[in-house]
C-alpha atoms as a PDB file:
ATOM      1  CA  UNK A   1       0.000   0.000   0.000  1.00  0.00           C
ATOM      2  CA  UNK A   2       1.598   3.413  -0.766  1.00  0.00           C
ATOM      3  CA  UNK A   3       2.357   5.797   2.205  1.00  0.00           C
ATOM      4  CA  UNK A   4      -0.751   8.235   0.641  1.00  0.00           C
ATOM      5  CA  UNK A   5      -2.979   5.688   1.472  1.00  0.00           C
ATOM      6  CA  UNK A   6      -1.938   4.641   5.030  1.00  0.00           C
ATOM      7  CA  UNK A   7      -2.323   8.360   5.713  1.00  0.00           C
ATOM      8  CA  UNK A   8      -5.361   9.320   4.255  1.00  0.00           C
ATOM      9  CA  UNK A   9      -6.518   5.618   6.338  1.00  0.00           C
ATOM     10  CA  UNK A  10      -4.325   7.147   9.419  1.00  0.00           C
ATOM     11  CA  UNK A  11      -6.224  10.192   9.003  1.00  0.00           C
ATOM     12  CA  UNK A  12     -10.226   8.945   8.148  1.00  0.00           C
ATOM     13  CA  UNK A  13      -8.887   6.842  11.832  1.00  0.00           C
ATOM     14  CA  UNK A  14      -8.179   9.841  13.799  1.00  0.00           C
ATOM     15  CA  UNK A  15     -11.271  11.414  12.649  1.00  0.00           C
ATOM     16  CA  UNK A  16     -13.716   8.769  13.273  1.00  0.00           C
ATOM     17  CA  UNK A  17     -12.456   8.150  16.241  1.00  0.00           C
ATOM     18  CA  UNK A  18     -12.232  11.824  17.267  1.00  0.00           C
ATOM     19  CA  UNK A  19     -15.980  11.528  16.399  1.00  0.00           C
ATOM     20  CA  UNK A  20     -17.162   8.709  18.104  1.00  0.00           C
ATOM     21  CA  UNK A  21     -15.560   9.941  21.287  1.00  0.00           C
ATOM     22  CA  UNK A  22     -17.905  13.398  20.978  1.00  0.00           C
ATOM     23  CA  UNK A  23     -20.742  11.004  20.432  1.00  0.00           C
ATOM     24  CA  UNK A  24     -20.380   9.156  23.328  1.00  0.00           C
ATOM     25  CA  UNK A  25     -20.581  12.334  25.833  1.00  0.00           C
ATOM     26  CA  UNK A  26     -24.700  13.081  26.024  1.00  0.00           C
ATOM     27  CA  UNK A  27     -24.399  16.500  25.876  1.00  0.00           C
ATOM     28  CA  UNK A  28     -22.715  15.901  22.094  1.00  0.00           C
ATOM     29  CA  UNK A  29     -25.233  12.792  21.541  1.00  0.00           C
ATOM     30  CA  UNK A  30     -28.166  15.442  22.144  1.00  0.00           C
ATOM     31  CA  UNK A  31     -26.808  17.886  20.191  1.00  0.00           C
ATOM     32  CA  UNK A  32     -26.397  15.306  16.742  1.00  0.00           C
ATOM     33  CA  UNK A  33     -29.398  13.165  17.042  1.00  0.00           C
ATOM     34  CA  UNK A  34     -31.380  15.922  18.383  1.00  0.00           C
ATOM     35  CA  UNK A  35     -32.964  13.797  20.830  1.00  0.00           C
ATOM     36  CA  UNK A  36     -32.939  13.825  24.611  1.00  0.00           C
ATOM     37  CA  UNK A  37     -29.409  13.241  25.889  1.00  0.00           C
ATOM     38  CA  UNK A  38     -29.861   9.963  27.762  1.00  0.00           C
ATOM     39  CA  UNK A  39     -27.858   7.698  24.928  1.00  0.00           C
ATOM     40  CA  UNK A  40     -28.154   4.473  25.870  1.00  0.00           C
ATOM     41  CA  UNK A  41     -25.246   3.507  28.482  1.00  0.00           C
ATOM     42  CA  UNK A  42     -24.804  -0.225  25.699  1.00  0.00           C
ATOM     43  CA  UNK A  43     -24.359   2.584  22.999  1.00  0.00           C
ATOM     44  CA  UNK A  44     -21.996   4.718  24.699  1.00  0.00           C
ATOM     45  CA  UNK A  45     -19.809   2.203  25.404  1.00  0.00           C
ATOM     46  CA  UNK A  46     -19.866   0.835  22.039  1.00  0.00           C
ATOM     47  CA  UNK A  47     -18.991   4.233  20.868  1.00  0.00           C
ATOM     48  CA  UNK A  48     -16.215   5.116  23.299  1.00  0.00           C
ATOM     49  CA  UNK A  49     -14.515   1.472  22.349  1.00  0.00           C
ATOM     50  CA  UNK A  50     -14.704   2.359  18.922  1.00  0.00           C
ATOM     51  CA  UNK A  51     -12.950   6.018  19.490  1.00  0.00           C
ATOM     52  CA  UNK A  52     -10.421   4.278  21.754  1.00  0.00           C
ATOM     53  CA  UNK A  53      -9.557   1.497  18.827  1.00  0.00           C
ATOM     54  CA  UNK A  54      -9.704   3.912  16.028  1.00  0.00           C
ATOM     55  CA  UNK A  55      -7.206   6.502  17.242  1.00  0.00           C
ATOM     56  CA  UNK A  56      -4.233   3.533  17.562  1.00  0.00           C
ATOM     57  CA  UNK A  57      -5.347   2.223  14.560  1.00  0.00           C
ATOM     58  CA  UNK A  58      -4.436   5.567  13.047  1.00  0.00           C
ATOM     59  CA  UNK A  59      -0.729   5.495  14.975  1.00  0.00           C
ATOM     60  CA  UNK A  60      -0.326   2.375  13.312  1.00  0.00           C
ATOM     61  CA  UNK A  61      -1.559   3.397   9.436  1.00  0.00           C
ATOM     62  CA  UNK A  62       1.198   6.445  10.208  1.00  0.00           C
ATOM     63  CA  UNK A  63       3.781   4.224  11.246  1.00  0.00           C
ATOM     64  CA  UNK A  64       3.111   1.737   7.893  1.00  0.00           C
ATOM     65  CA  UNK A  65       3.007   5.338   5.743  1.00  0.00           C
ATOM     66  CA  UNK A  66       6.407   6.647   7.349  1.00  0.00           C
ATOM     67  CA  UNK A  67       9.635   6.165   9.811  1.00  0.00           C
ATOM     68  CA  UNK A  68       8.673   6.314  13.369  1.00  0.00           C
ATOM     69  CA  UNK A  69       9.563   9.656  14.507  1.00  0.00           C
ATOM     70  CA  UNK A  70       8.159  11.232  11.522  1.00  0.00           C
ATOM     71  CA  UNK A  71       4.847   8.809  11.817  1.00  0.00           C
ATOM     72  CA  UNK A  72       4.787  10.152  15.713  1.00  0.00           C
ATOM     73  CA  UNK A  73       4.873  13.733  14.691  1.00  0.00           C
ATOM     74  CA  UNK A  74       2.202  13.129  11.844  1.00  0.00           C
ATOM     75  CA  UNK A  75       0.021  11.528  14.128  1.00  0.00           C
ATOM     76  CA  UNK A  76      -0.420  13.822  17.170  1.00  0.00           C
ATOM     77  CA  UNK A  77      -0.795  16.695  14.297  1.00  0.00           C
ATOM     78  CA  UNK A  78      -3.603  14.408  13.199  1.00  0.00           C
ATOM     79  CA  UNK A  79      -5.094  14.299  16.725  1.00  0.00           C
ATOM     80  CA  UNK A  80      -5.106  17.735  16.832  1.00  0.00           C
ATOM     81  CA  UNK A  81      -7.087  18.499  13.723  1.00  0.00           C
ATOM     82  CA  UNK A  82      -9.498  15.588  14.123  1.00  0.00           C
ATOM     83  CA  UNK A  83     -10.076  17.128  17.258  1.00  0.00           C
ATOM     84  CA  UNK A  84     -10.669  20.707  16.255  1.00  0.00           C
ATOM     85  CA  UNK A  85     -12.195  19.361  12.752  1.00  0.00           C
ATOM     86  CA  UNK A  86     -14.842  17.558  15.474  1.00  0.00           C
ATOM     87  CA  UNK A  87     -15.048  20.657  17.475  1.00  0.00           C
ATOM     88  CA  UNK A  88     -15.992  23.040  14.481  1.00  0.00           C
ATOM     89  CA  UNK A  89     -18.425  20.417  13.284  1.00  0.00           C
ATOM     90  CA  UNK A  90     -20.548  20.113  16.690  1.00  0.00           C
ATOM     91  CA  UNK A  91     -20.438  24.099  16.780  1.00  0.00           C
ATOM     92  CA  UNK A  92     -21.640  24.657  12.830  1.00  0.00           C
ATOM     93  CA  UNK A  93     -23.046  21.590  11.388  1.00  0.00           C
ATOM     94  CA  UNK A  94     -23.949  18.831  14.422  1.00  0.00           C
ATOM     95  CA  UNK A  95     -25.893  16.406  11.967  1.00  0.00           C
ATOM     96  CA  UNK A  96     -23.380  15.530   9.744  1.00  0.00           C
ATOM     97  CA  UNK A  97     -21.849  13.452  12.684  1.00  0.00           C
ATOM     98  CA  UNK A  98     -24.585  11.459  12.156  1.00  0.00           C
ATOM     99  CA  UNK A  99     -22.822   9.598   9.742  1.00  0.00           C
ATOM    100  CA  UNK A 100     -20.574   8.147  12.714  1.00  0.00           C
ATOM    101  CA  UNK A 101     -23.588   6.033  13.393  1.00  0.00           C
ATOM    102  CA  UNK A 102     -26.520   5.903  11.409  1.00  0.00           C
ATOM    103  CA  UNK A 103     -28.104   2.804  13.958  1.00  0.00           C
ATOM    104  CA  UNK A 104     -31.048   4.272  15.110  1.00  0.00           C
ATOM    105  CA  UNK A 105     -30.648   4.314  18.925  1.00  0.00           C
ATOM    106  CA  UNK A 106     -34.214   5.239  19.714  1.00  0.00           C
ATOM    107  CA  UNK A 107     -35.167   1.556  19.060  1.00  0.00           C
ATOM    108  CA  UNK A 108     -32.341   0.160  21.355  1.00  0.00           C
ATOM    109  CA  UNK A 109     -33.471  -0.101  25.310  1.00  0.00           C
ATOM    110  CA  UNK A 110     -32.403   2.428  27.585  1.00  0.00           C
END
């Protein structure tokens, strides 16, 4: 795989998982699925073990694309903009996060 690849992978990883960590807080949950905040406690879990896979997922795509102290130095810069990318996003446009998980909750049990 070439190294444009493993980081545009590295960084799709940092965002979704950037993303699924906002969604798992219910003030963030409210805010995207515009429904009360009380997320299922199943779902946020799910969602906070997906953030917490995805972002070493996306040290690992950096360290396939590049040498280790470069691939360390991509990644946190990666963290940082998922993190402000996910940040501008819940302030401007909250319901295009709902593409970090289209199940419908309101159907699951609370």
């Amino acid at each position: 795989m070439s190294e444009a690849l493993w980081l545009t992978a590295a960084a799709a990883l940092s965002l979704a998982g950037m993303g699924w960590l906002a969604l798992a807080m219910e003030v963030h949950w409210g805010q995207v699925m515009h429904r009360p905040a009380e997320a299922a406690a199943r779902t946020r879990r799910v969602l906070r073990a997906l953030g917490v896979l995805a972002l070493p997922l996306s040290l690992l795509a950096c360290l396939m694309a590049d040498r280790p102290s470069m691939a360390m130095l991509v990644w946190v810069m990666l963290l940082a903009g998922s993190a402000l990318a996910i940040a501008m996003t819940l302030a401007r446009r909250p319901e295009v996060m709902r593409a970090l998980w289209p199940v419908d909750s309101a159907a699951q049990t609370h």
